[in-house]
PDB file of N, CA and C in Angstrom:
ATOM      1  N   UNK A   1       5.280  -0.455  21.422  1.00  0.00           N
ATOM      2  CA  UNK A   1       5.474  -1.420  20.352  1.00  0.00           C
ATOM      3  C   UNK A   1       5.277  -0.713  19.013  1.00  0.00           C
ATOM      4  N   UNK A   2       6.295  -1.328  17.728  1.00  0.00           N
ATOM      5  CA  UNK A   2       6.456  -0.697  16.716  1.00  0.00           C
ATOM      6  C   UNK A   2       5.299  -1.239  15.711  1.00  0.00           C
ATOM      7  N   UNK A   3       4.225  -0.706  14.874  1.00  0.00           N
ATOM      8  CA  UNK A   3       3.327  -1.546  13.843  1.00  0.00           C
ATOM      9  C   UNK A   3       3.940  -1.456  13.168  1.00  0.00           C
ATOM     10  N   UNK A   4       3.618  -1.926  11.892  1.00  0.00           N
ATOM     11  CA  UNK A   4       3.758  -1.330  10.501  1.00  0.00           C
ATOM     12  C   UNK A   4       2.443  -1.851   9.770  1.00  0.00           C
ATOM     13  N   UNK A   5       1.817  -1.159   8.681  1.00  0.00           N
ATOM     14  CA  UNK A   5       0.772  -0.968   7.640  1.00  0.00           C
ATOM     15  C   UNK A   5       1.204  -1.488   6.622  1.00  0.00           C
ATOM     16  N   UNK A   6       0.126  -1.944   5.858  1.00  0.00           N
ATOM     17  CA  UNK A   6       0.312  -2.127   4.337  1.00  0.00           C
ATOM     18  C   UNK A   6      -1.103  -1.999   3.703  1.00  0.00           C
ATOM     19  N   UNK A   7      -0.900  -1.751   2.440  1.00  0.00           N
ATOM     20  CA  UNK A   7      -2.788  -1.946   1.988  1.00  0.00           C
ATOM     21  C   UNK A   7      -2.821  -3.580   1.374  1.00  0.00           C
ATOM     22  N   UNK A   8      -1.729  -3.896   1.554  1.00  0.00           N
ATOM     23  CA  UNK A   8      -1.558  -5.711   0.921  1.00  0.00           C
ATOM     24  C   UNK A   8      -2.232  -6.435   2.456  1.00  0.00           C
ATOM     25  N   UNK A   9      -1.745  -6.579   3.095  1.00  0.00           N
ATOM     26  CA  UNK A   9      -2.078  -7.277   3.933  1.00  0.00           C
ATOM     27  C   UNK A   9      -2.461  -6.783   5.672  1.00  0.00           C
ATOM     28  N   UNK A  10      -2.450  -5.251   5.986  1.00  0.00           N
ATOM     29  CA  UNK A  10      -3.175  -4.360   6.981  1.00  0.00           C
ATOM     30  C   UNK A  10      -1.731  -4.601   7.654  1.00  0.00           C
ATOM     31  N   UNK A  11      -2.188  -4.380   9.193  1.00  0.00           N
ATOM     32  CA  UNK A  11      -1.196  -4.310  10.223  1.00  0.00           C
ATOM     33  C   UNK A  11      -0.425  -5.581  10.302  1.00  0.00           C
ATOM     34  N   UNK A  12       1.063  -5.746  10.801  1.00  0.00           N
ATOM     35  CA  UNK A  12       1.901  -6.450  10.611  1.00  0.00           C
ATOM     36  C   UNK A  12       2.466  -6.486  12.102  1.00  0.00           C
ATOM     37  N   UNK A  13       2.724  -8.077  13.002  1.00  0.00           N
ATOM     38  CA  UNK A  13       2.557  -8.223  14.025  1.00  0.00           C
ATOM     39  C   UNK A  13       4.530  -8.613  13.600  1.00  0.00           C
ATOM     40  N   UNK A  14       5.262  -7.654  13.932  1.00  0.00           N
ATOM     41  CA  UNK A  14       6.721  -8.065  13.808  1.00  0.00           C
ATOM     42  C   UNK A  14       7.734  -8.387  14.774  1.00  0.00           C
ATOM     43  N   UNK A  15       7.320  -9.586  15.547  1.00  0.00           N
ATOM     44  CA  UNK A  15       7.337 -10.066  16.260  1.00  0.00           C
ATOM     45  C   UNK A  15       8.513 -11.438  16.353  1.00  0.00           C
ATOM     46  N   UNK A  16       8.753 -11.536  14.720  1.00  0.00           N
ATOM     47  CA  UNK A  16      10.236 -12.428  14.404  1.00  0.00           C
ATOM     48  C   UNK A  16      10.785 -11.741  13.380  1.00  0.00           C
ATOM     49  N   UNK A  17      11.637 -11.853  13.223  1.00  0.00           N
ATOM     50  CA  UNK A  17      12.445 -11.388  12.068  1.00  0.00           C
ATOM     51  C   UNK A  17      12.541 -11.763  10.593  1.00  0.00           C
ATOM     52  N   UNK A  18      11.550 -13.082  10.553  1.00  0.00           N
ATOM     53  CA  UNK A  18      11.251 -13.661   8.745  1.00  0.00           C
ATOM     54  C   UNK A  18       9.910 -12.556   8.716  1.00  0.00           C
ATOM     55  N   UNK A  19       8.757 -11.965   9.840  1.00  0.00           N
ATOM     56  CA  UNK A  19       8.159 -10.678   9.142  1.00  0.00           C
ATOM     57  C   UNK A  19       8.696  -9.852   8.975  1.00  0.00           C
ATOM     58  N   UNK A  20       9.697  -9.146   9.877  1.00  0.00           N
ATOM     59  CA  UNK A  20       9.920  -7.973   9.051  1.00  0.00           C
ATOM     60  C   UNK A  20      10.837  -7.941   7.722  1.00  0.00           C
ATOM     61  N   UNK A  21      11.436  -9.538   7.299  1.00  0.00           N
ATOM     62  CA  UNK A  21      12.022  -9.480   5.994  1.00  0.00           C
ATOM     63  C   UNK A  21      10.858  -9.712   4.824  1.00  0.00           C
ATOM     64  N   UNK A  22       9.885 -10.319   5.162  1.00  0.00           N
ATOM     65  CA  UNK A  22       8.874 -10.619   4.178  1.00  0.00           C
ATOM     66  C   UNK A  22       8.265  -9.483   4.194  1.00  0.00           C
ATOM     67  N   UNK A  23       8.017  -8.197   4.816  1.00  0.00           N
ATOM     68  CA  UNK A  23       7.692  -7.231   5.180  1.00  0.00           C
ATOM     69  C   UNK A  23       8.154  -6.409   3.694  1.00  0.00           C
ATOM     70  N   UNK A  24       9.023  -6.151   3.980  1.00  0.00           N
ATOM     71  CA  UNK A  24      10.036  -5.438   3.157  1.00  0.00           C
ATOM     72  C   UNK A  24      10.406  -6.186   2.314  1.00  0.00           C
ATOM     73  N   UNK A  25      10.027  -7.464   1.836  1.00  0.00           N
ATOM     74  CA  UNK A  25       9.955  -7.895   0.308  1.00  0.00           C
ATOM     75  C   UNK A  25       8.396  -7.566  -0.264  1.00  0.00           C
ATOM     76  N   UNK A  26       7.478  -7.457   0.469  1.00  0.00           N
ATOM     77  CA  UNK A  26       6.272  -7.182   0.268  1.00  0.00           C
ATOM     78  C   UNK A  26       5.994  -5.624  -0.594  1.00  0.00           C
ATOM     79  N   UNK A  27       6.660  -4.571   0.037  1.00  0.00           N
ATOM     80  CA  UNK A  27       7.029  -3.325   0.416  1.00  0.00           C
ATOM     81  C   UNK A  27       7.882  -2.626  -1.190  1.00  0.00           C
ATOM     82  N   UNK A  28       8.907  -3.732  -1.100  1.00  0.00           N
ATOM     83  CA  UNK A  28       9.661  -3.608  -2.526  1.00  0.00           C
ATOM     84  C   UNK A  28       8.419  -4.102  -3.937  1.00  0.00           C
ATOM     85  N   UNK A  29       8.044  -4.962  -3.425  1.00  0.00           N
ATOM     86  CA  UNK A  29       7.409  -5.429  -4.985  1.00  0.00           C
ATOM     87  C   UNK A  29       6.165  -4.550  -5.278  1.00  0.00           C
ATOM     88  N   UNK A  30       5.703  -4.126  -4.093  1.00  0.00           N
ATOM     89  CA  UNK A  30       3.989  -3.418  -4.126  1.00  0.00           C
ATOM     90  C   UNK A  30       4.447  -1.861  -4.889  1.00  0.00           C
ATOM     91  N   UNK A  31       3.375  -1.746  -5.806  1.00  0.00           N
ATOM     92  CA  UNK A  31       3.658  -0.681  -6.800  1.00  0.00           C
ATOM     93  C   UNK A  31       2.386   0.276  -6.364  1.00  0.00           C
ATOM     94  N   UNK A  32       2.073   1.927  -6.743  1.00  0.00           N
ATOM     95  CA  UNK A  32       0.480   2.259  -6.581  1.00  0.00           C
ATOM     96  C   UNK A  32      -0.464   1.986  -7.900  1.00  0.00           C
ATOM     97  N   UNK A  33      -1.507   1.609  -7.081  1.00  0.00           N
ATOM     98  CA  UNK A  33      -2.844   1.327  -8.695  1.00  0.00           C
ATOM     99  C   UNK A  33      -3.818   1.376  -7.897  1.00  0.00           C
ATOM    100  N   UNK A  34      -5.297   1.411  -8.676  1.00  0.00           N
ATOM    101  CA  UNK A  34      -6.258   1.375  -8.243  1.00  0.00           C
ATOM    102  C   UNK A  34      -7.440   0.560  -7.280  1.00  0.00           C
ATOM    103  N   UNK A  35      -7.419   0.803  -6.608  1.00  0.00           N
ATOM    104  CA  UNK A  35      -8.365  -0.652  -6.057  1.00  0.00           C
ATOM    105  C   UNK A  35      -9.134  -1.052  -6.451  1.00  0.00           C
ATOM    106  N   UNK A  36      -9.698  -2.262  -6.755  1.00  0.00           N
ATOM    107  CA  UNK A  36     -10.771  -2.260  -7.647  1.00  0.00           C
ATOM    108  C   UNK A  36     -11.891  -2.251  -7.145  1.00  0.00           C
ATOM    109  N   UNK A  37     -12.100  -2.167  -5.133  1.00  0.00           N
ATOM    110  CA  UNK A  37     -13.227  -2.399  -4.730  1.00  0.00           C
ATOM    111  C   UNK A  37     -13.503  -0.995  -4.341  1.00  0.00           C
ATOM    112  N   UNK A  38     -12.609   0.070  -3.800  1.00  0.00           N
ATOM    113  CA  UNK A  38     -13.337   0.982  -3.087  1.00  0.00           C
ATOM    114  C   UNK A  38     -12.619   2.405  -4.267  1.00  0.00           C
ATOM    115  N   UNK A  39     -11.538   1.959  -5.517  1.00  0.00           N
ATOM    116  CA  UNK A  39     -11.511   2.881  -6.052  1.00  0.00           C
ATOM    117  C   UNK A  39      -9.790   3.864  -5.610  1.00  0.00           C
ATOM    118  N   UNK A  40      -9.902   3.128  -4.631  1.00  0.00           N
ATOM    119  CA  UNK A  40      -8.453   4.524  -3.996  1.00  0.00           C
ATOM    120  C   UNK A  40      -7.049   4.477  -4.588  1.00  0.00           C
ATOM    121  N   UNK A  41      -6.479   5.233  -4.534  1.00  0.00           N
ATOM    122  CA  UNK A  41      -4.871   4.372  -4.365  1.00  0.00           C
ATOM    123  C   UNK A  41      -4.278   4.094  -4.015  1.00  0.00           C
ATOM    124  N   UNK A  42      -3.848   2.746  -4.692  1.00  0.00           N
ATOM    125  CA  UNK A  42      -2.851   2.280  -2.996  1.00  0.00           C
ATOM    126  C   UNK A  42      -1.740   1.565  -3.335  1.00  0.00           C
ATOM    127  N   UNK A  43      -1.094   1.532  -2.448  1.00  0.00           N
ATOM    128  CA  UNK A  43       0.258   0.608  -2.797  1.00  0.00           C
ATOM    129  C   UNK A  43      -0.281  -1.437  -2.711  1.00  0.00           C
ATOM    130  N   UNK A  44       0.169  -1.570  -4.097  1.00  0.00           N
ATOM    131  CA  UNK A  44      -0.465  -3.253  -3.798  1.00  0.00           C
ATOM    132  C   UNK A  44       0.652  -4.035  -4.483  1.00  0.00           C
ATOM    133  N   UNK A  45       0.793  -5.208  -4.124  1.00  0.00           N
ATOM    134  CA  UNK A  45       1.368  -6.360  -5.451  1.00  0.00           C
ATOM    135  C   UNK A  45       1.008  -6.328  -6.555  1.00  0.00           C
ATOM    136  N   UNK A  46       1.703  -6.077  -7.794  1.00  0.00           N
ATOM    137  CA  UNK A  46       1.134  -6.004  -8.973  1.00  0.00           C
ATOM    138  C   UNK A  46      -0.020  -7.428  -9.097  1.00  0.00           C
ATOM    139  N   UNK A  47       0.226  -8.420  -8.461  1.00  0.00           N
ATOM    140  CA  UNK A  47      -0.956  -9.641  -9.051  1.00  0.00           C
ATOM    141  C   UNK A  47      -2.407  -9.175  -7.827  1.00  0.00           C
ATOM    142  N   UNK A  48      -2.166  -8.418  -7.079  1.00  0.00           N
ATOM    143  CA  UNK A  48      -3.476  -7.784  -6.015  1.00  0.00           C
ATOM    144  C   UNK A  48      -3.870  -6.853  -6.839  1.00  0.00           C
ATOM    145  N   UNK A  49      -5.356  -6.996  -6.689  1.00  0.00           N
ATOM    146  CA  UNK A  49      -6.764  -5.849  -7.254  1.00  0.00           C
ATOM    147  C   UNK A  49      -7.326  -5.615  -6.137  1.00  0.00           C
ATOM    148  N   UNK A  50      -7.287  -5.885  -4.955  1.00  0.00           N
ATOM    149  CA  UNK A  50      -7.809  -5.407  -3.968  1.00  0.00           C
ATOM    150  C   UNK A  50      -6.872  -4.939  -2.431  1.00  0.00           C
ATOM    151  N   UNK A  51      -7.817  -3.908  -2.235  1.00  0.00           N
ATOM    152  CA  UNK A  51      -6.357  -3.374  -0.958  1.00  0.00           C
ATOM    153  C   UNK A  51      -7.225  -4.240   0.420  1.00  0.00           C
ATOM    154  N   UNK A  52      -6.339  -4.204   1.265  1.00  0.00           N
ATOM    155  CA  UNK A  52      -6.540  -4.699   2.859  1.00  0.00           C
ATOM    156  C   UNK A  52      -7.851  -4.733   3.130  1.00  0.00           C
ATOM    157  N   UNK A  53      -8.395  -3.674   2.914  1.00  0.00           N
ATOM    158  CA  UNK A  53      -9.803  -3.128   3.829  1.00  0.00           C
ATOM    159  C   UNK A  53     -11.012  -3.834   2.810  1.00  0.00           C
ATOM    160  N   UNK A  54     -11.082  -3.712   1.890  1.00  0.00           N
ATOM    161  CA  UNK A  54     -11.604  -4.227   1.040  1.00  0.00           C
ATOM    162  C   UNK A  54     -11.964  -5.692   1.185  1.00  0.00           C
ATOM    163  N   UNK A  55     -10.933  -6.473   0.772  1.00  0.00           N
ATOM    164  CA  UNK A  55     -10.467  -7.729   1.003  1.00  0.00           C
ATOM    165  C   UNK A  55     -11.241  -8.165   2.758  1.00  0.00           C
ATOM    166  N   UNK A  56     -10.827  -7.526   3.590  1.00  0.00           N
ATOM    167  CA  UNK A  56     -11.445  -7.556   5.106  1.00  0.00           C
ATOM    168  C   UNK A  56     -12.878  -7.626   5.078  1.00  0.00           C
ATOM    169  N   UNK A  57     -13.540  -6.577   4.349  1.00  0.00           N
ATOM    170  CA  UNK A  57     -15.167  -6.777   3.787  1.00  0.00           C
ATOM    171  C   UNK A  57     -15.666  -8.124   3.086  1.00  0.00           C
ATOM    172  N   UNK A  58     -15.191  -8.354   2.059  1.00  0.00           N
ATOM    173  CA  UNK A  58     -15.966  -9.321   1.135  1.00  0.00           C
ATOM    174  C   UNK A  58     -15.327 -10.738   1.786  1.00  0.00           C
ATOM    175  N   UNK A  59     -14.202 -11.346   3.020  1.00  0.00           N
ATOM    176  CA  UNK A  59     -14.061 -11.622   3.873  1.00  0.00           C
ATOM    177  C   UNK A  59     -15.344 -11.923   4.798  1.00  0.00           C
ATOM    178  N   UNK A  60     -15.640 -11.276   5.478  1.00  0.00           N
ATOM    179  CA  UNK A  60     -17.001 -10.636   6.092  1.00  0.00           C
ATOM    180  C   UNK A  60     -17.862 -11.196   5.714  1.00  0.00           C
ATOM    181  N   UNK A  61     -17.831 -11.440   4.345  1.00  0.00           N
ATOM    182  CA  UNK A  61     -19.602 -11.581   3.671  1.00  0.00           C
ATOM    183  C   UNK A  61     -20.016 -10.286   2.613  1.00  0.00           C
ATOM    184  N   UNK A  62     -19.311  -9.277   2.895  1.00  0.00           N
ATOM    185  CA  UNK A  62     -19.968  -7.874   3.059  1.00  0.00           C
ATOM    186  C   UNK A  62     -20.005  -7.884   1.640  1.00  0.00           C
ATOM    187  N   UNK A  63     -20.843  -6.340   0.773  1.00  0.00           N
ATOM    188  CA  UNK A  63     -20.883  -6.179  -0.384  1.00  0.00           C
ATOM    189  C   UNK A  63     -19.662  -4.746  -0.779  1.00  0.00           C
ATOM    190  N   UNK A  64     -19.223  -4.678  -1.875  1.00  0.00           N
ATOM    191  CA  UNK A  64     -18.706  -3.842  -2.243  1.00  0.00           C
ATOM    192  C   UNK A  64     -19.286  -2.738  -2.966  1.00  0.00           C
ATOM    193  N   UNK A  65     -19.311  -1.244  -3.392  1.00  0.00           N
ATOM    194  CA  UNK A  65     -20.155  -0.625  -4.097  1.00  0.00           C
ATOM    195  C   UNK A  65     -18.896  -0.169  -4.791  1.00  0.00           C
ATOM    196  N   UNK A  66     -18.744  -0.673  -5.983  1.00  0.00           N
ATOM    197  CA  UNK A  66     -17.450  -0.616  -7.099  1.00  0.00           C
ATOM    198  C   UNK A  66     -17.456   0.589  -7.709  1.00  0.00           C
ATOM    199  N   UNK A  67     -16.318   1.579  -7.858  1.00  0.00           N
ATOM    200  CA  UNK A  67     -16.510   2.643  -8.051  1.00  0.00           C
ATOM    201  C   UNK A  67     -16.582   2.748  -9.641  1.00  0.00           C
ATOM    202  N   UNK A  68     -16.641   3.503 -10.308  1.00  0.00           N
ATOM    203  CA  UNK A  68     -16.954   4.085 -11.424  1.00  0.00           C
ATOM    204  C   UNK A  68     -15.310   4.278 -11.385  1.00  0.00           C
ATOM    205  N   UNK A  69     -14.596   3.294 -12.335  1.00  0.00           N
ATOM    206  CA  UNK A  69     -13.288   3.300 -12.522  1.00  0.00           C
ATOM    207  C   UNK A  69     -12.786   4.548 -13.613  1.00  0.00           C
ATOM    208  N   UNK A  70     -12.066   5.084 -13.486  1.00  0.00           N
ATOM    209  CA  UNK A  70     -11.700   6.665 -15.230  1.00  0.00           C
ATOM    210  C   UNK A  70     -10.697   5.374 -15.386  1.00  0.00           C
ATOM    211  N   UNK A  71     -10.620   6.592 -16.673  1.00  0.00           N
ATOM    212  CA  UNK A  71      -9.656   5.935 -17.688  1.00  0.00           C
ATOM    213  C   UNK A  71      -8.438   5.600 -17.289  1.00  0.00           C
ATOM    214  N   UNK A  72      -8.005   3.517 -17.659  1.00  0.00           N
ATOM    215  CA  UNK A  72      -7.038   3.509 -17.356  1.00  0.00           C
ATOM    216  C   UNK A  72      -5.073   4.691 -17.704  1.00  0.00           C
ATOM    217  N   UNK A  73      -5.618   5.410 -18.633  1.00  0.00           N
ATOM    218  CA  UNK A  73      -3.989   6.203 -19.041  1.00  0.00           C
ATOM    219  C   UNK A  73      -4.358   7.123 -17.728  1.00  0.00           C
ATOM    220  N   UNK A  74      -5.278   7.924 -17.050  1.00  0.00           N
ATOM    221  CA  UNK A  74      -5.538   8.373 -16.026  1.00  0.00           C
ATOM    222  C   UNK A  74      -4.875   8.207 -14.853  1.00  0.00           C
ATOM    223  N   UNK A  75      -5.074   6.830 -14.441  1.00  0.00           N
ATOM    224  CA  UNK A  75      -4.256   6.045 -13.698  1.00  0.00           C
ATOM    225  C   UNK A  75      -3.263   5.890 -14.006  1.00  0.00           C
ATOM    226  N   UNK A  76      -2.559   5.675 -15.073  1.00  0.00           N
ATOM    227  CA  UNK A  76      -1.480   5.562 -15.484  1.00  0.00           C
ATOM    228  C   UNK A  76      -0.336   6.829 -14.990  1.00  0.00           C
ATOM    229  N   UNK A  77      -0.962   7.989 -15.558  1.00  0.00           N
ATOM    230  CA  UNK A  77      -0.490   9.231 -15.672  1.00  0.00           C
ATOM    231  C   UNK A  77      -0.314   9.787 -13.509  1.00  0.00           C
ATOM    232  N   UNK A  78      -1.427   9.398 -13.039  1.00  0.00           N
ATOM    233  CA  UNK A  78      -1.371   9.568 -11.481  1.00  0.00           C
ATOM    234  C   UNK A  78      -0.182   8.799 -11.145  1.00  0.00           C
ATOM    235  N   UNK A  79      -0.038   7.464 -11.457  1.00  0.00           N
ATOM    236  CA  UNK A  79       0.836   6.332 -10.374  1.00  0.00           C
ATOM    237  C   UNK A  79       2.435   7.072 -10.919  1.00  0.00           C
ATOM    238  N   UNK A  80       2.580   7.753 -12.072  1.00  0.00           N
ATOM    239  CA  UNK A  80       3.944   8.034 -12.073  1.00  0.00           C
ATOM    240  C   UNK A  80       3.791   9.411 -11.289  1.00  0.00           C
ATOM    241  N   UNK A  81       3.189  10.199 -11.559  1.00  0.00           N
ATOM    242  CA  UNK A  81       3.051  11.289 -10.720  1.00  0.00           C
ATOM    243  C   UNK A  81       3.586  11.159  -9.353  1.00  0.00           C
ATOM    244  N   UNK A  82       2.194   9.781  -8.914  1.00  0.00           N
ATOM    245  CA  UNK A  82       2.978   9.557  -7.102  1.00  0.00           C
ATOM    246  C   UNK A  82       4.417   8.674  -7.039  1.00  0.00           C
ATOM    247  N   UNK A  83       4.669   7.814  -7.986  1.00  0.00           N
ATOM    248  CA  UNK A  83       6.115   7.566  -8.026  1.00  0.00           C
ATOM    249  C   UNK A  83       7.132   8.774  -7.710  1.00  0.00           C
ATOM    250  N   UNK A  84       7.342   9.237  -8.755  1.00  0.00           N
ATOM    251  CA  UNK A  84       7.965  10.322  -8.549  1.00  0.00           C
ATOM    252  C   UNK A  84       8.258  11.610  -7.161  1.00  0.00           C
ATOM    253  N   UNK A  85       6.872  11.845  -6.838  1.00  0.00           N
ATOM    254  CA  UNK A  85       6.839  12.676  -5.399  1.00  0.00           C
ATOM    255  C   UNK A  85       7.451  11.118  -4.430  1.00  0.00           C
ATOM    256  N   UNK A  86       7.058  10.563  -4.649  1.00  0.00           N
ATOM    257  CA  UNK A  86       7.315   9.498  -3.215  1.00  0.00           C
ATOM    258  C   UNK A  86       8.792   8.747  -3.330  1.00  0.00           C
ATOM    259  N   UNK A  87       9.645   9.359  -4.324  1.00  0.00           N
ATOM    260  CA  UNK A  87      11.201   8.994  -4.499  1.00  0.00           C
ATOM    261  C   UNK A  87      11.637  10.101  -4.365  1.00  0.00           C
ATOM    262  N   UNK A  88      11.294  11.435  -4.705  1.00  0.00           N
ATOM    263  CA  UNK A  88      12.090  12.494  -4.171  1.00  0.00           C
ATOM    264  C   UNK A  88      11.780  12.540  -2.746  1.00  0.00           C
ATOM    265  N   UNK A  89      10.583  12.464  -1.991  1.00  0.00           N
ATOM    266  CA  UNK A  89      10.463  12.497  -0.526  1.00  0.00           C
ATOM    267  C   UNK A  89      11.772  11.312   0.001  1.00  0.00           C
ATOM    268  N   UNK A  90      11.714   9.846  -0.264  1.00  0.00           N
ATOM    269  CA  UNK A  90      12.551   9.375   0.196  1.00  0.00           C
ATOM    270  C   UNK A  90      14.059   9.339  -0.380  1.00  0.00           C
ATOM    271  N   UNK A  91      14.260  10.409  -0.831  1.00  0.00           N
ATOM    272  CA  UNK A  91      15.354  10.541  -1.024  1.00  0.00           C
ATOM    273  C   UNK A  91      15.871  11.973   0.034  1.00  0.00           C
ATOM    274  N   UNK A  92      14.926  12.484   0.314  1.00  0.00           N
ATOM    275  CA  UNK A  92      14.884  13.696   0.992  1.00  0.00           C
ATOM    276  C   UNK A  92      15.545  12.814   2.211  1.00  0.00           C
ATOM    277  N   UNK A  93      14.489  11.969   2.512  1.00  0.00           N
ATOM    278  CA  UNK A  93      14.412  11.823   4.062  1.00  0.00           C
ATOM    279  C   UNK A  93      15.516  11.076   4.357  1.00  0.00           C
ATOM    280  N   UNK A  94      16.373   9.692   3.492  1.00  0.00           N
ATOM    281  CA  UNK A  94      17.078   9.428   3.450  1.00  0.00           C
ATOM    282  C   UNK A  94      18.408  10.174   3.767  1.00  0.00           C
ATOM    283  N   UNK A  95      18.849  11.804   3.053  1.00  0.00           N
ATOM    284  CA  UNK A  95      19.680  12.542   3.293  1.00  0.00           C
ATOM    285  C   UNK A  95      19.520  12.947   4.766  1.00  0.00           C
ATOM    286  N   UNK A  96      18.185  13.129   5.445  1.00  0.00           N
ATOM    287  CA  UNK A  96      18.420  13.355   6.683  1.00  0.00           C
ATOM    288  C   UNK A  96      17.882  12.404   7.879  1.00  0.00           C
ATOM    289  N   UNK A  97      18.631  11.543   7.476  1.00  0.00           N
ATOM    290  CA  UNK A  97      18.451  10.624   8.318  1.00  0.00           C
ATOM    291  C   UNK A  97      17.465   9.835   9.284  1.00  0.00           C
ATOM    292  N   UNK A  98      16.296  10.154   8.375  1.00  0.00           N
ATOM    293  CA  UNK A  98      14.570   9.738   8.493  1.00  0.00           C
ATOM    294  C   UNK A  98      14.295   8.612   7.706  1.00  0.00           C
ATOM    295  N   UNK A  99      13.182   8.151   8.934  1.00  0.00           N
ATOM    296  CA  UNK A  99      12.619   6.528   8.339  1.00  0.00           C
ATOM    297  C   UNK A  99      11.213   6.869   9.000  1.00  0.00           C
ATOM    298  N   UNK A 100      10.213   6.327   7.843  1.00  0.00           N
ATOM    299  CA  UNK A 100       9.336   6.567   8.060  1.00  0.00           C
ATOM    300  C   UNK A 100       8.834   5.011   9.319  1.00  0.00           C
ATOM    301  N   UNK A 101       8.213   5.467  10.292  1.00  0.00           N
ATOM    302  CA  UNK A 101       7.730   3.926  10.840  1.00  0.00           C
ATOM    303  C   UNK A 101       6.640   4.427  11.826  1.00  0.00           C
ATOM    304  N   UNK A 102       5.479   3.898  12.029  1.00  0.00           N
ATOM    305  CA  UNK A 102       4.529   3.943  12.577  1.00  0.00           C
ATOM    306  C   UNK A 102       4.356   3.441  14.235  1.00  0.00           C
ATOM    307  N   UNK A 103       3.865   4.278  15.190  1.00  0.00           N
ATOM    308  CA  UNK A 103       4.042   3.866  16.686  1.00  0.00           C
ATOM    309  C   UNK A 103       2.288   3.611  17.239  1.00  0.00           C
ATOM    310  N   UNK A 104       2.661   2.783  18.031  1.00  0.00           N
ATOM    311  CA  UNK A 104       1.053   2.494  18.463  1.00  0.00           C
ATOM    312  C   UNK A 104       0.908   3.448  19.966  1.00  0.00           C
ATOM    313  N   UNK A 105       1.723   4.398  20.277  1.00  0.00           N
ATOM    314  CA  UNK A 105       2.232   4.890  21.372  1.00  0.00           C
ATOM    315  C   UNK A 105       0.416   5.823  21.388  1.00  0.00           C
TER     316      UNK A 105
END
């Protein structure tokens, strides 16, 4: 069986075909930024401040230990950085006939 990931909403049970289209509207809109609970980067919905795992914790009950955020132009200056590498990769992979997709094998 095929998964798929997100840091919006974790593993994705695609099992009808309105997930894997909401999937991939999810996928299109999610941009990278900072998390605001554990600090990382991740791909999220611009209106999400928190990624999957995070969200799964304070869920929980649990506490967060909020990182010591740098400067937002910092972030700024990273997310085009990884824009950029992560459109020439899929443009790479695209030419050869690669899709990225995750196996629970």
């Amino acid at each position: 069986m095929t998964t798929y990931y997100d840091d919006n909403f974790g593993h994705w049970d695609m099992s009808g075909s309105d997930s894997f289209e909401f999937y991939n509207q999810v996928q299109a809109e999610s941009v990278y930024k900072r998390c605001q609970g554990c600090g990382a980067i991740v791909r999220l919905r611009p209106d999400y401040g928190y990624c999957n795992g995070c969200v799964d914790i304070l869920e929980q009950g649990g506490d967060l230990e909020y990182p010591d955020i740098p400067d937002p132009k910092v972030d700024l200056e990273l997310q085009l950085r990884i824009t950029e590498d992560e459109v020439e990769k899929a443009e790479s992979m695209a030419a050869d006939g690669c899709y990225e997709e995750f196996s629970d094998d």
